[in-house]
N, C-alpha and C. Protein backbone atom coordinates (compact mmCIF):
# COMPACT_ATOMS: atom_id res chain seq x y z
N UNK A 1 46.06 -2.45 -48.17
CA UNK A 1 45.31 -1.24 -47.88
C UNK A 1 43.96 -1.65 -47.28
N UNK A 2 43.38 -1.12 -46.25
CA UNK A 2 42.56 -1.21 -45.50
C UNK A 2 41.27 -0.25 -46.75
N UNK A 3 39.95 -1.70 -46.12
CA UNK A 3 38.55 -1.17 -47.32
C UNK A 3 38.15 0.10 -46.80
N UNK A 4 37.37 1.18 -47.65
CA UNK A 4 37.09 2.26 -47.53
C UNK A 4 35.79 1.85 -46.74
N UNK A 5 34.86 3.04 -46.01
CA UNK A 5 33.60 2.74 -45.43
C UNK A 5 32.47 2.53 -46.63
N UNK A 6 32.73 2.87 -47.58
CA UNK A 6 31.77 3.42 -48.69
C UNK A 6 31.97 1.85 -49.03
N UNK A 7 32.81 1.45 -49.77
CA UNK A 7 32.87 0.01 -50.45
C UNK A 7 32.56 -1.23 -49.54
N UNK A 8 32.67 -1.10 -48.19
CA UNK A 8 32.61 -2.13 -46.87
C UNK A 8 30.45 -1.93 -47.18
N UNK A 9 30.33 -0.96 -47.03
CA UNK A 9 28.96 -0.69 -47.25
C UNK A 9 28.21 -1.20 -48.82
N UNK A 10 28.81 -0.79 -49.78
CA UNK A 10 28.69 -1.59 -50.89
C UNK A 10 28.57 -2.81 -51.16
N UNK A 11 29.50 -3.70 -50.25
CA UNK A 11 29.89 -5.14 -50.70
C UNK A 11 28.76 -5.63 -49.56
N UNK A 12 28.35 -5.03 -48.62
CA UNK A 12 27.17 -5.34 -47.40
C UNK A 12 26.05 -5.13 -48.02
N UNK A 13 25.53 -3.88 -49.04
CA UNK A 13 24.57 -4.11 -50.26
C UNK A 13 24.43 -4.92 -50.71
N UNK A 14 25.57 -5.36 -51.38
CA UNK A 14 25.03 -6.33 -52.51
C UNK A 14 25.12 -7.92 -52.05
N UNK A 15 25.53 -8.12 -50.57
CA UNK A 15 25.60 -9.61 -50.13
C UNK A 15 23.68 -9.20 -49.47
N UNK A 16 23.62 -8.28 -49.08
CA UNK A 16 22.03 -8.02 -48.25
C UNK A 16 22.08 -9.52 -47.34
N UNK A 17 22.59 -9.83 -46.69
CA UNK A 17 22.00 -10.91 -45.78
C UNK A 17 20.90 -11.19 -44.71
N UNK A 18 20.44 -10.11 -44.70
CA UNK A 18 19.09 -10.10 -44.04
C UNK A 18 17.73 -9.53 -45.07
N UNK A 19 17.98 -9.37 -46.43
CA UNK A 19 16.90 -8.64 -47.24
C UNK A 19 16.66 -7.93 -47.17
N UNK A 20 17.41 -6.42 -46.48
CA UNK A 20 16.93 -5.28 -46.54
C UNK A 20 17.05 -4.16 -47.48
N UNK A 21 18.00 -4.64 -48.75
CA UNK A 21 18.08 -3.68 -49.63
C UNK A 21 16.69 -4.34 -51.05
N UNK A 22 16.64 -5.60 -51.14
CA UNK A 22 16.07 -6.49 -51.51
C UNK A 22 14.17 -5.78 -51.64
N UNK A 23 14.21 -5.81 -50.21
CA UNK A 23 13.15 -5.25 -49.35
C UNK A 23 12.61 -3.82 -49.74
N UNK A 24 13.50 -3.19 -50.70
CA UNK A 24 13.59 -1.67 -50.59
C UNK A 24 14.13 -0.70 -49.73
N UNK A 25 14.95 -1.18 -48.97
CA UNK A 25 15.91 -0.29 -48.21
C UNK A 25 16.94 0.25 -49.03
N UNK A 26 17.25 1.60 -48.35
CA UNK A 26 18.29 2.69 -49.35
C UNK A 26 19.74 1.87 -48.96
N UNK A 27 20.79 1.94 -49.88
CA UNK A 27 21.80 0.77 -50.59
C UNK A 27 22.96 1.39 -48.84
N UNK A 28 22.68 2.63 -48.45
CA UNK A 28 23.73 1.99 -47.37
C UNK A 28 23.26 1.92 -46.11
N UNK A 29 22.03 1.12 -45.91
CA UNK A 29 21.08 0.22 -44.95
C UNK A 29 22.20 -0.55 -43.78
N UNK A 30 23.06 -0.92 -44.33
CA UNK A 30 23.97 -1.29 -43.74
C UNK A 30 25.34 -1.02 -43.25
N UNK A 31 25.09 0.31 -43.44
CA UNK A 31 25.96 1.14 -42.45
C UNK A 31 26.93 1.34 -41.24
N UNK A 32 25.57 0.74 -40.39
CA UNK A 32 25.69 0.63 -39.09
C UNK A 32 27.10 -0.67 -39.12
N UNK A 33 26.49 -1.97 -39.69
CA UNK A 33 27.31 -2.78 -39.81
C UNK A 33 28.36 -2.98 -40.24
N UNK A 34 28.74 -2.02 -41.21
CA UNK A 34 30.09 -1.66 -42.06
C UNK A 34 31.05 -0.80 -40.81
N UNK A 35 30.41 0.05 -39.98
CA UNK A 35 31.16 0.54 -39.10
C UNK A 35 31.34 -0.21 -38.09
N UNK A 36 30.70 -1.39 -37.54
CA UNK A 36 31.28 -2.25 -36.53
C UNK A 36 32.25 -3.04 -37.18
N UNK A 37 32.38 -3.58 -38.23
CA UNK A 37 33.43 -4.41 -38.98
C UNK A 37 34.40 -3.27 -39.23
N UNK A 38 34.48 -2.16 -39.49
CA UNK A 38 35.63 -1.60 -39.37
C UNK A 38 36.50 -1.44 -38.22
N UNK A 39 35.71 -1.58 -36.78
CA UNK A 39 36.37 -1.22 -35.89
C UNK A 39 36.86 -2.79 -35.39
N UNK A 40 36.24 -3.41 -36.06
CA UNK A 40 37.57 -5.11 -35.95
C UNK A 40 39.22 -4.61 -35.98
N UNK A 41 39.83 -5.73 -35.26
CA UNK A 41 41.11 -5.27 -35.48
C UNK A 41 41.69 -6.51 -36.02
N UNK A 42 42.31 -6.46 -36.47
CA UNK A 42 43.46 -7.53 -37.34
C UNK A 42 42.31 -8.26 -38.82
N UNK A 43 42.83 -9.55 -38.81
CA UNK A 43 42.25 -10.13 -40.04
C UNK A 43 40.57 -10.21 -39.78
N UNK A 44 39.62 -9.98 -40.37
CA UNK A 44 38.23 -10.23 -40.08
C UNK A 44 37.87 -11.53 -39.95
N UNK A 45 36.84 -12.08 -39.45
CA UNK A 45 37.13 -13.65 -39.79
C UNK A 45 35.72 -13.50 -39.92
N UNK A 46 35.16 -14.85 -40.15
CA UNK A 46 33.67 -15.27 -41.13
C UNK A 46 32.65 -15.18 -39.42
N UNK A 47 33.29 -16.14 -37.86
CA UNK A 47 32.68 -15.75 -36.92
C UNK A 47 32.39 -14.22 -36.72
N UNK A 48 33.25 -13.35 -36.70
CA UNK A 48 33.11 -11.92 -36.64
C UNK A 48 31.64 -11.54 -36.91
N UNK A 49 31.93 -11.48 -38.69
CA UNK A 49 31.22 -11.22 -39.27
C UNK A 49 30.04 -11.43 -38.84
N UNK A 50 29.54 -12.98 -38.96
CA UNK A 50 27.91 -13.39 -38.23
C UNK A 50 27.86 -13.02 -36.88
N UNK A 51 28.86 -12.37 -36.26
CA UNK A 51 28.58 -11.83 -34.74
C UNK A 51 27.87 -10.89 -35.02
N UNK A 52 28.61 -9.72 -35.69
CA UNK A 52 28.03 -8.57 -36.06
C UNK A 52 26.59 -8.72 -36.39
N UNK A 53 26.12 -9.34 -37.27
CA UNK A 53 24.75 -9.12 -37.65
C UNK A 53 24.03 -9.99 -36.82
N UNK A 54 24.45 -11.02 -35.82
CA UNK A 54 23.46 -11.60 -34.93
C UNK A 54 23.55 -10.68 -34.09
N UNK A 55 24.23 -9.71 -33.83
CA UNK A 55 24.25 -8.72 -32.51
C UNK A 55 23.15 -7.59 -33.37
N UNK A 56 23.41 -7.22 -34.14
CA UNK A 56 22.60 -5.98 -34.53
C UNK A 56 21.30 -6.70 -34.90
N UNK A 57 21.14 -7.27 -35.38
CA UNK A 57 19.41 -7.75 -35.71
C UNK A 57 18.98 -8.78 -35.11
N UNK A 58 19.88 -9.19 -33.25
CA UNK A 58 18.98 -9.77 -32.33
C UNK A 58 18.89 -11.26 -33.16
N UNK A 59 19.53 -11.46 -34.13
CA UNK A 59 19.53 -13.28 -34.43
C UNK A 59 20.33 -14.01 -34.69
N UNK A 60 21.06 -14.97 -34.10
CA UNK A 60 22.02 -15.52 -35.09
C UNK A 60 22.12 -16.31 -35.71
N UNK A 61 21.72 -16.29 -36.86
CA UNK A 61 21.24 -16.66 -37.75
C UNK A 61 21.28 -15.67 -38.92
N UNK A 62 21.32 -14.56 -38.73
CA UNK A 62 20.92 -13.20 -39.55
C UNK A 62 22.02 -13.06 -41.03
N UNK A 63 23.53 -13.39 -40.55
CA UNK A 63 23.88 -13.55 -42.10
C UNK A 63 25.00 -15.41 -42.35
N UNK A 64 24.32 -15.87 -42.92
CA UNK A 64 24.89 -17.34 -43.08
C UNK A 64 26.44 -17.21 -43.45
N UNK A 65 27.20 -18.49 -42.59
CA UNK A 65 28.23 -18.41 -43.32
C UNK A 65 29.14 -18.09 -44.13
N UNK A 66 28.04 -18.69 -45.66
CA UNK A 66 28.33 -18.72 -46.73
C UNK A 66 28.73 -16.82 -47.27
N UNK A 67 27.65 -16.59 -46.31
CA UNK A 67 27.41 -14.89 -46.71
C UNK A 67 28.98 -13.94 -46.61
N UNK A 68 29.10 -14.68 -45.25
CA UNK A 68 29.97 -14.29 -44.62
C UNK A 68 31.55 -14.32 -45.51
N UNK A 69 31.62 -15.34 -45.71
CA UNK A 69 32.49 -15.97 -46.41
C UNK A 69 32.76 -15.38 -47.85
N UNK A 70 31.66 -15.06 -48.35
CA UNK A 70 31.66 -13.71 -49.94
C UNK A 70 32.31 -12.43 -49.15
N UNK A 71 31.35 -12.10 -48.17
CA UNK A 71 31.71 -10.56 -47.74
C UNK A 71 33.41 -10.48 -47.49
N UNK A 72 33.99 -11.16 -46.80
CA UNK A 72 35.70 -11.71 -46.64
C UNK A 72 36.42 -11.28 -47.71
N UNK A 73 35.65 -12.42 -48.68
CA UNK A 73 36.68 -12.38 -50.04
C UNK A 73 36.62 -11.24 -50.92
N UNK A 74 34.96 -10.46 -50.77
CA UNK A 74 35.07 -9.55 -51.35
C UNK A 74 35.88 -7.96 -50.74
N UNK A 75 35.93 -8.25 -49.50
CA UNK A 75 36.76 -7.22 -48.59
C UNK A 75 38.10 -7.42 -49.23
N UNK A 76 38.47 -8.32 -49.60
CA UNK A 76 39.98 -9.02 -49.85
C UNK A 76 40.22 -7.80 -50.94
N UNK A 77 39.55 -8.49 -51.92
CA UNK A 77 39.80 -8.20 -53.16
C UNK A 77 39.68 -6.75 -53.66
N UNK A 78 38.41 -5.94 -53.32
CA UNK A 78 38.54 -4.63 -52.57
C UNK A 78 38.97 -3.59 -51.96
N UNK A 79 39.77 -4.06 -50.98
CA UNK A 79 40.58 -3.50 -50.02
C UNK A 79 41.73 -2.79 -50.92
């Protein structure tokens, strides 16, 4: 079963890879980004992922690997 938008947004909360919920940003800050990873097609992969947030916040650099690599497994498990 494919992740809901609400929980894709959740699990992007609580990884925060750029510090914006951290920061005091409201918990679905990351929104935007939960809806470009939804419109991925097939398996997500960890490049994806850091595409997405080097494309939206202009760095790449913006969510590490490692980050990447939680957000995956937690999509997995989730889903």
């Amino acid at each position: 079963m494919p992740i809901s938008r609400d929980a894709l947004i959740s699990i992007l909360a609580e990884a925060d890879p750029v510090g914006l919920i951290a920061g005091g940003a409201p918990a679905d800050e990351y929104a935007r980004e939960a809806d470009a990873i939804l419109e991925l097609h097939g398996v997500v992969t960890l490049t994806e992922i850091t595409g997405v947030f080097a494309v939206s916040f202009s760095e790449p650099g913006a969510c590490p690997r490692e980050t990447a690599r939680w957000i995956v497994e937690q999509m997995a498990q989730r889903g």
